[in-house]
C-alpha atoms as a PDB file:
ATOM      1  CA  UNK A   1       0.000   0.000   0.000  1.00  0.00           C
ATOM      2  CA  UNK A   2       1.118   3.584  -1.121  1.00  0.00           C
ATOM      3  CA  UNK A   3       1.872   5.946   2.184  1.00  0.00           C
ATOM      4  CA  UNK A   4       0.674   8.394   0.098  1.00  0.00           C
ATOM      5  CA  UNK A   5      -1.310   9.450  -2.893  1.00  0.00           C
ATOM      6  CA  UNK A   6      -1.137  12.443  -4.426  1.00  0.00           C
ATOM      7  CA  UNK A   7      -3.850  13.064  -7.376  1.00  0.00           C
ATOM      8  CA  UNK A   8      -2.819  16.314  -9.946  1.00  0.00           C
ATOM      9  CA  UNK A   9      -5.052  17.232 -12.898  1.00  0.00           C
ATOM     10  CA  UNK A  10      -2.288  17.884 -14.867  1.00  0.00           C
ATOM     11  CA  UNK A  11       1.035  16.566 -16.290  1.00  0.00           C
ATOM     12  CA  UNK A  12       2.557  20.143 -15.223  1.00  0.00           C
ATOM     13  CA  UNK A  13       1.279  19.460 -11.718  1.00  0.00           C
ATOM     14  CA  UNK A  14       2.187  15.667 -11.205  1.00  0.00           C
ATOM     15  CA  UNK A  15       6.117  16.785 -12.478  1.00  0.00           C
ATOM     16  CA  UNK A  16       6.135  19.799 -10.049  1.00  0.00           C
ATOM     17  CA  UNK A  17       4.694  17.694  -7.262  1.00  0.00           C
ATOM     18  CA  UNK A  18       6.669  14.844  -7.665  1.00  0.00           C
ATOM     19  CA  UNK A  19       9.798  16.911  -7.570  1.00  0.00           C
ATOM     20  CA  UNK A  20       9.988  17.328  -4.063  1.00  0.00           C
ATOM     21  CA  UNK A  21       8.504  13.854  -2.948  1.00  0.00           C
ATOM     22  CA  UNK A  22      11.355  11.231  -1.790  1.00  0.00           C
ATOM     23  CA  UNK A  23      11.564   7.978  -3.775  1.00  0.00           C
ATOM     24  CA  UNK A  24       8.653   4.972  -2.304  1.00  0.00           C
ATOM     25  CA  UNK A  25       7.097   7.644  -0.307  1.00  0.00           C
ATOM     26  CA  UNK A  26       4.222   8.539  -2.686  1.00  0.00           C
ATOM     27  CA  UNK A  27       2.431   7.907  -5.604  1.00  0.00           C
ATOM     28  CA  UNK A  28       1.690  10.806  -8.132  1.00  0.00           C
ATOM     29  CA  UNK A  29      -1.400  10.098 -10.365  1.00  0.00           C
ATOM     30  CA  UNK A  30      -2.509  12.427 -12.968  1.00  0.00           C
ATOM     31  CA  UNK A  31      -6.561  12.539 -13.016  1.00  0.00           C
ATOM     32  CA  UNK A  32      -7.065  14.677 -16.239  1.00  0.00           C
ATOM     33  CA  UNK A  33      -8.974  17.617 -16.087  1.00  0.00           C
ATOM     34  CA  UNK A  34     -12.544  17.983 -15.247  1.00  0.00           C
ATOM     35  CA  UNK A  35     -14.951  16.745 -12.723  1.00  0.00           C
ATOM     36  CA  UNK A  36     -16.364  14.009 -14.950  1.00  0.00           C
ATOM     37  CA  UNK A  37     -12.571  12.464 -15.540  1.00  0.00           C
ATOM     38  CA  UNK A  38     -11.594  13.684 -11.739  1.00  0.00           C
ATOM     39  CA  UNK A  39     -14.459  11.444 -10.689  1.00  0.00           C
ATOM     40  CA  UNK A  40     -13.327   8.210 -12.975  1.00  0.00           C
ATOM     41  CA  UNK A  41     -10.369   8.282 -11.482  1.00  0.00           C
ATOM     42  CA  UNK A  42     -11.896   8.331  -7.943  1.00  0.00           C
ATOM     43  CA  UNK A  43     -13.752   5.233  -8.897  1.00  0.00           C
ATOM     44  CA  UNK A  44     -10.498   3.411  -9.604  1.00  0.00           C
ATOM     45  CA  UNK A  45      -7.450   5.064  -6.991  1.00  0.00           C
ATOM     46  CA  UNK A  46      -5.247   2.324  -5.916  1.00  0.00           C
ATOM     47  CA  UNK A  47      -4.559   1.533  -1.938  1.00  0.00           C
ATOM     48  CA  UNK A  48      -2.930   4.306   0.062  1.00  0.00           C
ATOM     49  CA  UNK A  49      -2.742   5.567   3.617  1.00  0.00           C
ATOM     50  CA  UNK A  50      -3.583   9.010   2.607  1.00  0.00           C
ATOM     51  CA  UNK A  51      -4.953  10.794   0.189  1.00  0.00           C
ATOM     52  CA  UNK A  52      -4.065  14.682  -1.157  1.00  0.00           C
ATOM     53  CA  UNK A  53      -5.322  16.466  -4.199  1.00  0.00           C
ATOM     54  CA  UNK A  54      -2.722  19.149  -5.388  1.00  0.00           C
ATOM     55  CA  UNK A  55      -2.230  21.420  -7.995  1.00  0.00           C
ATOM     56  CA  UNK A  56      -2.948  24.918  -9.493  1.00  0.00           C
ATOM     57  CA  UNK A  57      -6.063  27.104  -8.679  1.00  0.00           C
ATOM     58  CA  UNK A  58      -7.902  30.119  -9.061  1.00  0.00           C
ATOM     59  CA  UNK A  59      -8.383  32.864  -6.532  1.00  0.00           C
ATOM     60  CA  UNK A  60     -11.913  34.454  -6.278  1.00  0.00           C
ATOM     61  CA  UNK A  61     -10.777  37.070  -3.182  1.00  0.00           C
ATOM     62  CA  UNK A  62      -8.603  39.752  -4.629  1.00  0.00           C
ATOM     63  CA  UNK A  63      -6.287  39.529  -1.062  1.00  0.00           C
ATOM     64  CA  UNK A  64      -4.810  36.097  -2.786  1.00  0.00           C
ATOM     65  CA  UNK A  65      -1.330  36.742  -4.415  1.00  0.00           C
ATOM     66  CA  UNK A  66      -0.028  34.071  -6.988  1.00  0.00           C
ATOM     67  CA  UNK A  67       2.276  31.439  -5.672  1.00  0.00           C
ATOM     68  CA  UNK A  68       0.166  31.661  -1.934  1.00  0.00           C
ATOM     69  CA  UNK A  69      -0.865  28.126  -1.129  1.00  0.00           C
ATOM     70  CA  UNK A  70      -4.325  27.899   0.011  1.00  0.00           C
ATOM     71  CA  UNK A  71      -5.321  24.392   2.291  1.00  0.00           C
ATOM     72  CA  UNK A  72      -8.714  23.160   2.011  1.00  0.00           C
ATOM     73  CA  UNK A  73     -10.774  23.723   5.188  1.00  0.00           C
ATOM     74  CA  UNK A  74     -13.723  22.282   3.553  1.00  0.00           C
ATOM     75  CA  UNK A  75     -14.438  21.445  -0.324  1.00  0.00           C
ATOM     76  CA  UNK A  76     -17.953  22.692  -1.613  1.00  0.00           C
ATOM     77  CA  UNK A  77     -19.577  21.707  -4.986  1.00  0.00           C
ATOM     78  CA  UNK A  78     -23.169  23.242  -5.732  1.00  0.00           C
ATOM     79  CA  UNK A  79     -25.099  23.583  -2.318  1.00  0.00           C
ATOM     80  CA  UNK A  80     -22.988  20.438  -0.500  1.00  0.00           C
ATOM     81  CA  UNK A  81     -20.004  20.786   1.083  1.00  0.00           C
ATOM     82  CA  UNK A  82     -17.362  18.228   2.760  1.00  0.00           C
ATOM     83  CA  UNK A  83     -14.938  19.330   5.459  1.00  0.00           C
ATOM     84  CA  UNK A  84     -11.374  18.715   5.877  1.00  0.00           C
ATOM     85  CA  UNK A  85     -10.509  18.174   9.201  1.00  0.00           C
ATOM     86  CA  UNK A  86      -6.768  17.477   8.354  1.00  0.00           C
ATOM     87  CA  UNK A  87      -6.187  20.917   7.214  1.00  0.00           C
ATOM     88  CA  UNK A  88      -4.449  22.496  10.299  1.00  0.00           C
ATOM     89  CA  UNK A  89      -2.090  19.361  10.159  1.00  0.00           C
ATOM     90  CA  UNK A  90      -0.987  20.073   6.576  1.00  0.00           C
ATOM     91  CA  UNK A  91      -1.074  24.190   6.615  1.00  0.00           C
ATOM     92  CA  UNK A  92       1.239  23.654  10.031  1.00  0.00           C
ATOM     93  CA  UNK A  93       3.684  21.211   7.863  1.00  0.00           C
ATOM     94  CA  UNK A  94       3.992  23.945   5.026  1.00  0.00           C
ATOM     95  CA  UNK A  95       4.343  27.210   6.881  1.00  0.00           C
ATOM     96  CA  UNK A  96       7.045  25.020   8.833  1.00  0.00           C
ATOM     97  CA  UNK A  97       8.908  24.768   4.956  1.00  0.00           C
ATOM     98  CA  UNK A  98       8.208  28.431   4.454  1.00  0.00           C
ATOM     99  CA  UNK A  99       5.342  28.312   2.166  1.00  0.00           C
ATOM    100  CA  UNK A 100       3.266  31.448   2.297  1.00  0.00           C
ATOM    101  CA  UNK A 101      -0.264  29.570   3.590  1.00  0.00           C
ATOM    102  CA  UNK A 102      -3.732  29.955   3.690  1.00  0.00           C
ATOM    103  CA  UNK A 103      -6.977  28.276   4.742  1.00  0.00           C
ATOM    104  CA  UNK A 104     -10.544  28.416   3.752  1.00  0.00           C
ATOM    105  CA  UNK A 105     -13.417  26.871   1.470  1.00  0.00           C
ATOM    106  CA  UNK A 106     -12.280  25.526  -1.866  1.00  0.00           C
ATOM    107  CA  UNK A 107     -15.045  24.964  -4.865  1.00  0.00           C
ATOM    108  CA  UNK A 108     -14.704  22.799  -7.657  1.00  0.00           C
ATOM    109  CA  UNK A 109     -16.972  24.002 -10.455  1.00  0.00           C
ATOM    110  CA  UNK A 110     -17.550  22.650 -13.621  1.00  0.00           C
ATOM    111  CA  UNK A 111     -16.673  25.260 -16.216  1.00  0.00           C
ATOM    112  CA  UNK A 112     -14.557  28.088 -16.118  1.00  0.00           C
ATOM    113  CA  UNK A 113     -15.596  30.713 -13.393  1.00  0.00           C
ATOM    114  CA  UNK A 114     -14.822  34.179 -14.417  1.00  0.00           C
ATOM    115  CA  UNK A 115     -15.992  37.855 -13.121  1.00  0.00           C
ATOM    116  CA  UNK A 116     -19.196  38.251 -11.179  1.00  0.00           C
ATOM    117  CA  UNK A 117     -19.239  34.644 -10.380  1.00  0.00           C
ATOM    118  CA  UNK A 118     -16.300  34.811  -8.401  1.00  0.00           C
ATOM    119  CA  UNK A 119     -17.654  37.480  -6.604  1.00  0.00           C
ATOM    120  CA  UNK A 120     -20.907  35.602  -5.716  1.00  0.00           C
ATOM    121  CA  UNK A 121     -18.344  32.716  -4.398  1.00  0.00           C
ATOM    122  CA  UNK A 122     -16.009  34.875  -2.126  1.00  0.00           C
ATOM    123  CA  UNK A 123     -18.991  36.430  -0.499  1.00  0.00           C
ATOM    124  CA  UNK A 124     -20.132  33.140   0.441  1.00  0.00           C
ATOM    125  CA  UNK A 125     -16.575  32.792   2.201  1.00  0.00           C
ATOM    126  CA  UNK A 126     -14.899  30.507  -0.677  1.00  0.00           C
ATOM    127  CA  UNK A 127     -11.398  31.485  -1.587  1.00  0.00           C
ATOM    128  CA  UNK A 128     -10.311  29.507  -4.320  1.00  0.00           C
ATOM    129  CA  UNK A 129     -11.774  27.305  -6.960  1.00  0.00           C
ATOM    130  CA  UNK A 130     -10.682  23.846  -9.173  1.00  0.00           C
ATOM    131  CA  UNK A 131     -12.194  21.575 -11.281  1.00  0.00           C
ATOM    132  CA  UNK A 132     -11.216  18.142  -9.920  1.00  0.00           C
ATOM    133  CA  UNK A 133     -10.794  18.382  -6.185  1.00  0.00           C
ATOM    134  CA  UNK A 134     -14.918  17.593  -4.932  1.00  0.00           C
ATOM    135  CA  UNK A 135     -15.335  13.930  -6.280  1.00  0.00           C
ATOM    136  CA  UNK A 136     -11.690  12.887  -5.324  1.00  0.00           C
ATOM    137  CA  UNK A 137     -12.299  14.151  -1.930  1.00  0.00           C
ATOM    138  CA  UNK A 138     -15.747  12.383  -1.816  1.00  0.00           C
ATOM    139  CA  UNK A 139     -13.674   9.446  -2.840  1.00  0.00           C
ATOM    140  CA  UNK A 140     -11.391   9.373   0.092  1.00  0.00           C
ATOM    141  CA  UNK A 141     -14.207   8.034   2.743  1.00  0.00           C
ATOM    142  CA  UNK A 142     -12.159   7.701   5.923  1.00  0.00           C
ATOM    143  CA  UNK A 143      -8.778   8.365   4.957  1.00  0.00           C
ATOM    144  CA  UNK A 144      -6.982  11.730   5.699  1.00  0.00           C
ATOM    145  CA  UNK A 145      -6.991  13.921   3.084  1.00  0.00           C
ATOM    146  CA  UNK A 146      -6.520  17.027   2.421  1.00  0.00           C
ATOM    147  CA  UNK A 147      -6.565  19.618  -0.738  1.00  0.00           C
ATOM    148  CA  UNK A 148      -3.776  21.757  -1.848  1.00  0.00           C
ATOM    149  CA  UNK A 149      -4.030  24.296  -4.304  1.00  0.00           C
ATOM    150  CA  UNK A 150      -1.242  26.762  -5.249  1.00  0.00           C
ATOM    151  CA  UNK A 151      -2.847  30.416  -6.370  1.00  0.00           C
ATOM    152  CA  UNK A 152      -1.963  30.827 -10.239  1.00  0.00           C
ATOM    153  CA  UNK A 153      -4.951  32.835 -11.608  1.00  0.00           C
ATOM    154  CA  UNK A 154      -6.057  35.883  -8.917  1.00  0.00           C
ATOM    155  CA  UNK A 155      -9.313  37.679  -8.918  1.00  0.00           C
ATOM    156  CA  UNK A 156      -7.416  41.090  -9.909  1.00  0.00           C
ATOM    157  CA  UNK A 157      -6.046  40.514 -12.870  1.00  0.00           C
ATOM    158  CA  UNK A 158      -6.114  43.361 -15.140  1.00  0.00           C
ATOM    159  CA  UNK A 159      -3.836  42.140 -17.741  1.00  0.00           C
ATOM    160  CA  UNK A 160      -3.400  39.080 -19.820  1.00  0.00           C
ATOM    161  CA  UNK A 161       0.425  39.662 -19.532  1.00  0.00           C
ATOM    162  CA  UNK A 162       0.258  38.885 -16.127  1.00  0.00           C
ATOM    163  CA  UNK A 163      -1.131  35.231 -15.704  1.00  0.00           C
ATOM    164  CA  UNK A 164       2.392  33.732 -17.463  1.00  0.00           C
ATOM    165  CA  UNK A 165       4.141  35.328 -14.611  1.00  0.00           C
ATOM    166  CA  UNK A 166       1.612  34.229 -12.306  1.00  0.00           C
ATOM    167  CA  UNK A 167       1.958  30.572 -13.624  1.00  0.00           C
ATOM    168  CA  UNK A 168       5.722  30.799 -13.188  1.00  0.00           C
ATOM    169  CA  UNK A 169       5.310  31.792  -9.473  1.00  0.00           C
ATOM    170  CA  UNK A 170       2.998  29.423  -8.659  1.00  0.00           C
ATOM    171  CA  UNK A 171       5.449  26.556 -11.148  1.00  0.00           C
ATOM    172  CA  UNK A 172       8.112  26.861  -8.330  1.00  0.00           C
ATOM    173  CA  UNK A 173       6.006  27.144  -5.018  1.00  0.00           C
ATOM    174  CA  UNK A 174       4.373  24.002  -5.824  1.00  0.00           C
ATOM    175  CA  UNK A 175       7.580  22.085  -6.610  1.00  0.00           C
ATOM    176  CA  UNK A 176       8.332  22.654  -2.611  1.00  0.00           C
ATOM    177  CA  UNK A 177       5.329  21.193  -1.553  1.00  0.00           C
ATOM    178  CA  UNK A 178       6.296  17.554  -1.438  1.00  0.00           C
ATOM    179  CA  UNK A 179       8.121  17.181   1.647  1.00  0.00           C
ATOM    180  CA  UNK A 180       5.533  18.772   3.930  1.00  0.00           C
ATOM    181  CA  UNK A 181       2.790  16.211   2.279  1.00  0.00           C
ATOM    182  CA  UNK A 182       5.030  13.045   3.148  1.00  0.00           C
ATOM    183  CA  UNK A 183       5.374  14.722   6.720  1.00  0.00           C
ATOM    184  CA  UNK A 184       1.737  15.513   6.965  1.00  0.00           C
ATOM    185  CA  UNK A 185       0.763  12.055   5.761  1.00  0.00           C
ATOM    186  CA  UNK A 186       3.426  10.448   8.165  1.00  0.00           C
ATOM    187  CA  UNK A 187       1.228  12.639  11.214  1.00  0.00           C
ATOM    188  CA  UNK A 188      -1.896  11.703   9.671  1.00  0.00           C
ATOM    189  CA  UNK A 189      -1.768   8.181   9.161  1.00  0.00           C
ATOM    190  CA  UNK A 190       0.426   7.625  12.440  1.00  0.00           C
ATOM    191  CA  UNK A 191       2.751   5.851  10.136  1.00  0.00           C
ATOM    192  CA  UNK A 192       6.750   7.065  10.987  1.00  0.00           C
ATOM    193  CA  UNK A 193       7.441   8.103   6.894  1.00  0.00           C
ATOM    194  CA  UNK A 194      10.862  10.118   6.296  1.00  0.00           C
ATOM    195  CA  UNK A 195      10.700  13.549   4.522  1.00  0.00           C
ATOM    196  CA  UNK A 196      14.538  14.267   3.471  1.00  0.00           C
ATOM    197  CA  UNK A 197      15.015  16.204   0.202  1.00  0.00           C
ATOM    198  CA  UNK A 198      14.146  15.581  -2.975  1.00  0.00           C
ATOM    199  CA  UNK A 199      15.774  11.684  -3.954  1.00  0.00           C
ATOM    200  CA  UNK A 200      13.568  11.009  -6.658  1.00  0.00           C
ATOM    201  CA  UNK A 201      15.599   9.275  -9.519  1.00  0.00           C
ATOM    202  CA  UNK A 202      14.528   8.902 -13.117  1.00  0.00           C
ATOM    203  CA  UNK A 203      13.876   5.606 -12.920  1.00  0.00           C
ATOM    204  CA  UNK A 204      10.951   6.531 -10.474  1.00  0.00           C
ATOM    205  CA  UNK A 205      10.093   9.688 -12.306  1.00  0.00           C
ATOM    206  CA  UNK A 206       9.949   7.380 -15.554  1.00  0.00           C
ATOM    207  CA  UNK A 207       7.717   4.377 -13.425  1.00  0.00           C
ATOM    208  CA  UNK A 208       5.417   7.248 -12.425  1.00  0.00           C
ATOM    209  CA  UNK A 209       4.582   8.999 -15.405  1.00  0.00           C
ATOM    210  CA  UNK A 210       2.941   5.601 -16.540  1.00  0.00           C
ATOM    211  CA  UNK A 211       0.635   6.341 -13.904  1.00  0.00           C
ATOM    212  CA  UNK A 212      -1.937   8.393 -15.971  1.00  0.00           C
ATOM    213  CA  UNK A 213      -5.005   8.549 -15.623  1.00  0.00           C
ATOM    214  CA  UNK A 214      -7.649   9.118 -18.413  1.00  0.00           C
ATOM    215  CA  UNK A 215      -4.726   9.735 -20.840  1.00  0.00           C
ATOM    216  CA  UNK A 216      -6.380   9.281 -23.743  1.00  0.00           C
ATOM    217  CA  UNK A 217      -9.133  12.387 -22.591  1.00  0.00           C
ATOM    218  CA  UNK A 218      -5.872  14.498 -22.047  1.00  0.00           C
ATOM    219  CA  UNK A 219      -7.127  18.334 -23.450  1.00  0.00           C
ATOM    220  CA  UNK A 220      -4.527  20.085 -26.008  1.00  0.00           C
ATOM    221  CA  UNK A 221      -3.542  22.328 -23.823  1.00  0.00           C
ATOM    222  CA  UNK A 222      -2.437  19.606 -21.035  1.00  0.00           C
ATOM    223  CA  UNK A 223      -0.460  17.769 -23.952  1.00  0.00           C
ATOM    224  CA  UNK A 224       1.194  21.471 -25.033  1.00  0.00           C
ATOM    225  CA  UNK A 225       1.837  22.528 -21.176  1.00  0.00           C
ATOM    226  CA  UNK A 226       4.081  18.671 -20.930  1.00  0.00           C
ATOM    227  CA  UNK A 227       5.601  19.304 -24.363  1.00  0.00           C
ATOM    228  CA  UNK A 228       6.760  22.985 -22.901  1.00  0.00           C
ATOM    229  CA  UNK A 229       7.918  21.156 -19.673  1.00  0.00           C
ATOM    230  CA  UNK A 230      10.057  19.061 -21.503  1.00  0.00           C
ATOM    231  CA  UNK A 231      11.397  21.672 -23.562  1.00  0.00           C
ATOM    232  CA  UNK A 232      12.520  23.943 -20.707  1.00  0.00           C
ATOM    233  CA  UNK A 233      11.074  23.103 -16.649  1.00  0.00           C
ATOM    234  CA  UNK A 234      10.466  26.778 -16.335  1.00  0.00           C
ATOM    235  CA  UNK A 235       9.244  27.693 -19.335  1.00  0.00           C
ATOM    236  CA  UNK A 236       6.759  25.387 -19.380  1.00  0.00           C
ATOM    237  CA  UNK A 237       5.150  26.772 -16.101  1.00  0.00           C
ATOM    238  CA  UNK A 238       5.304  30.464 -18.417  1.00  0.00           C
ATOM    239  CA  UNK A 239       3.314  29.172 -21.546  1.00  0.00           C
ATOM    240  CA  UNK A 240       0.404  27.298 -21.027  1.00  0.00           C
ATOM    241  CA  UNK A 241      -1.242  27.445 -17.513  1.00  0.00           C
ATOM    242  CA  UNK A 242      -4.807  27.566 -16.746  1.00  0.00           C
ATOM    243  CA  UNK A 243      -6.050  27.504 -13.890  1.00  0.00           C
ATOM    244  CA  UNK A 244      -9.503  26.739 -11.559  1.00  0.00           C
ATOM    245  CA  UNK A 245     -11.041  30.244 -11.895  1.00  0.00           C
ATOM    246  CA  UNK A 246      -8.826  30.426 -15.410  1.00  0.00           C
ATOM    247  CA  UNK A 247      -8.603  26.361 -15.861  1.00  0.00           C
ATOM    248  CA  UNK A 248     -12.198  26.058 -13.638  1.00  0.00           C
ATOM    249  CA  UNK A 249      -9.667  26.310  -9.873  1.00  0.00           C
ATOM    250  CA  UNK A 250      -5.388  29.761  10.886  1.00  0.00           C
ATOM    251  CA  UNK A 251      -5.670  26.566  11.271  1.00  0.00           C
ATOM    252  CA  UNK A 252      -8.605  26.387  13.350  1.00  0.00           C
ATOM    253  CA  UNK A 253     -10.750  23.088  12.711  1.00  0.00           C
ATOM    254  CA  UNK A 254     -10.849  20.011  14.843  1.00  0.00           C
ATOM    255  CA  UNK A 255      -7.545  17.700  14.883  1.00  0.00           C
ATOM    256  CA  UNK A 256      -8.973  15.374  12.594  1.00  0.00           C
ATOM    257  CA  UNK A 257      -9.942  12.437  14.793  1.00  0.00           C
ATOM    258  CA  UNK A 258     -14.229  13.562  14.144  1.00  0.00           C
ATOM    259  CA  UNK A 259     -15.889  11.537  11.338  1.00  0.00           C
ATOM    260  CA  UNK A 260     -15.862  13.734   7.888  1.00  0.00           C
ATOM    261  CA  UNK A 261     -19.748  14.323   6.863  1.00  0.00           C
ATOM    262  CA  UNK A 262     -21.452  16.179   4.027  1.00  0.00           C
ATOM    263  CA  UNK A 263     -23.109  18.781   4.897  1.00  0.00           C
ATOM    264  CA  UNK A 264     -25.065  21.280   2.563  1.00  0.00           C
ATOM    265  CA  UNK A 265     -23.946  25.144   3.038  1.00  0.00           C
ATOM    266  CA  UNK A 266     -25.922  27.824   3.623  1.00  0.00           C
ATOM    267  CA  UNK A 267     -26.913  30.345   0.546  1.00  0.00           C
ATOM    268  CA  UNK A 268     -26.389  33.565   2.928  1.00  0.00           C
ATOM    269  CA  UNK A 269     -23.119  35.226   3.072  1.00  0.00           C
ATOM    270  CA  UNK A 270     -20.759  33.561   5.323  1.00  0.00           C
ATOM    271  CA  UNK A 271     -18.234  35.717   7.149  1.00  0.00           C
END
């Protein structure tokens, strides 16, 4: 069994994820993008101890800045909503690393969420948005898990010029996140998991990249955003990146140990 699964939308996310994660520690799958392929995959994840969903998102509260890494406190899709009790755990882990951190609501739509709409989602307290993250964390039943997702698109953008810059930003933040999720899964699952720097050799990069899910859905711009990575590891974070409110994108809850429920949320502004 995996200690720890980490599910990415895209090939651009899996690589920067799986940078930082030490070899046999975790298993990066890539979902494909969506909530219909997110929630395939979810049908079929293999074994693990833990689960995390991780990748890029979209801000819909303008006090956001790309490359800020916002932890799921609870993941909403239409009127339901699921917590995430593990959240303090994992926000602890990565302000520990240095990451700049945040916590809230995350909502996974299923189309691309643009102007007024993200204003009609902040003021009912969400602060980011994806398109993958509600069936996978449906999925995960009573393991810990947790959502991740690195601001690449914010709610203030007034230029076009700015997302590529944005995208590199929020390239290189998530490439750091990997040892605080083997840590955080380590805590979470009670198992004793090392961290260490990044020992991943090709041979493992190689074995994981068969790990794709839904390949053969892959969009165009997934397929263009790998052929950029392989090109140039940067550069690839510059070209193509989309993003939850772009590509549809403390610590104060309990310590984890209360059963996760649905629960619907309320339509009223929540503070």
């Amino acid at each position: 069994m995996t200690a720890l699964l980490v599910c990415t939308a895209l090939g651009i996310e899996a690589r920067a994820v799986r940078h930082g994660l030490p070899a046999g520690d975790a298993l990066v799958l890539r979902t494909g993008m969506g909530p219909e392929r997110a929630a395939r995959a979810a049908a079929r994840l293999p074994s693990a101890d833990a689960l995390a969903v991780a990748g890029f998102g979209g801000a819909v509260r303008e006090d956001l800045r790309a490359g800020d890494v916002l932890v799921a406190t609870e993941v909403r899709f239409g009127e339901r909503a699921l917590p995430c009790p593990w959240a303090p755990l994992l926000a602890a882990e990565l302000a520990r690393h240095g990451l700049p951190v945040r916590t809230g609501p995350l909502v996974t739509c299923g189309h691309v969420v643009t102007g007024a709409e993200r204003g009609l989602l902040a003021e009912r307290g969400a602060l980011a948005v994806d398109m993958e993250t509600w069936p996978l964390a449906e999925a995960a039943g009573g393991l810990p898990f947790a959502a991740l997702r690195v601001i690449a698109d914010t709610a203030d953008v007034r230029s076009p010029w700015a997302v590529p810059a944005y995208g590199v930003v929020a390239y290189r933040v998530l490439r750091r996140i990997g040892p605080a999720l083997v840590r955080w899964a380590a805590h979470a699952s009670g198992a004793d998991h090392t961290t260490g720097a990044d020992h991943t050799t090709g041979a493992d990069r190689a074995a994981d990249d068969d790990h794709v899910m839904d390949d053969d859905h892959t969009t165009g711009a997934d397929r263009a955003m790998d052929a950029d990575r392989a090109a140039d590891a940067d550069r690839a974070a510059d070209d193509d990146l989309a993003t939850g409110a772009g590509r549809g994108t403390g610590p104060d809850a309990d310590d984890g140990s209360a059963p996760r429920k649905e629960r619907p949320f309320p339509s009223s502004r929540e503070g």
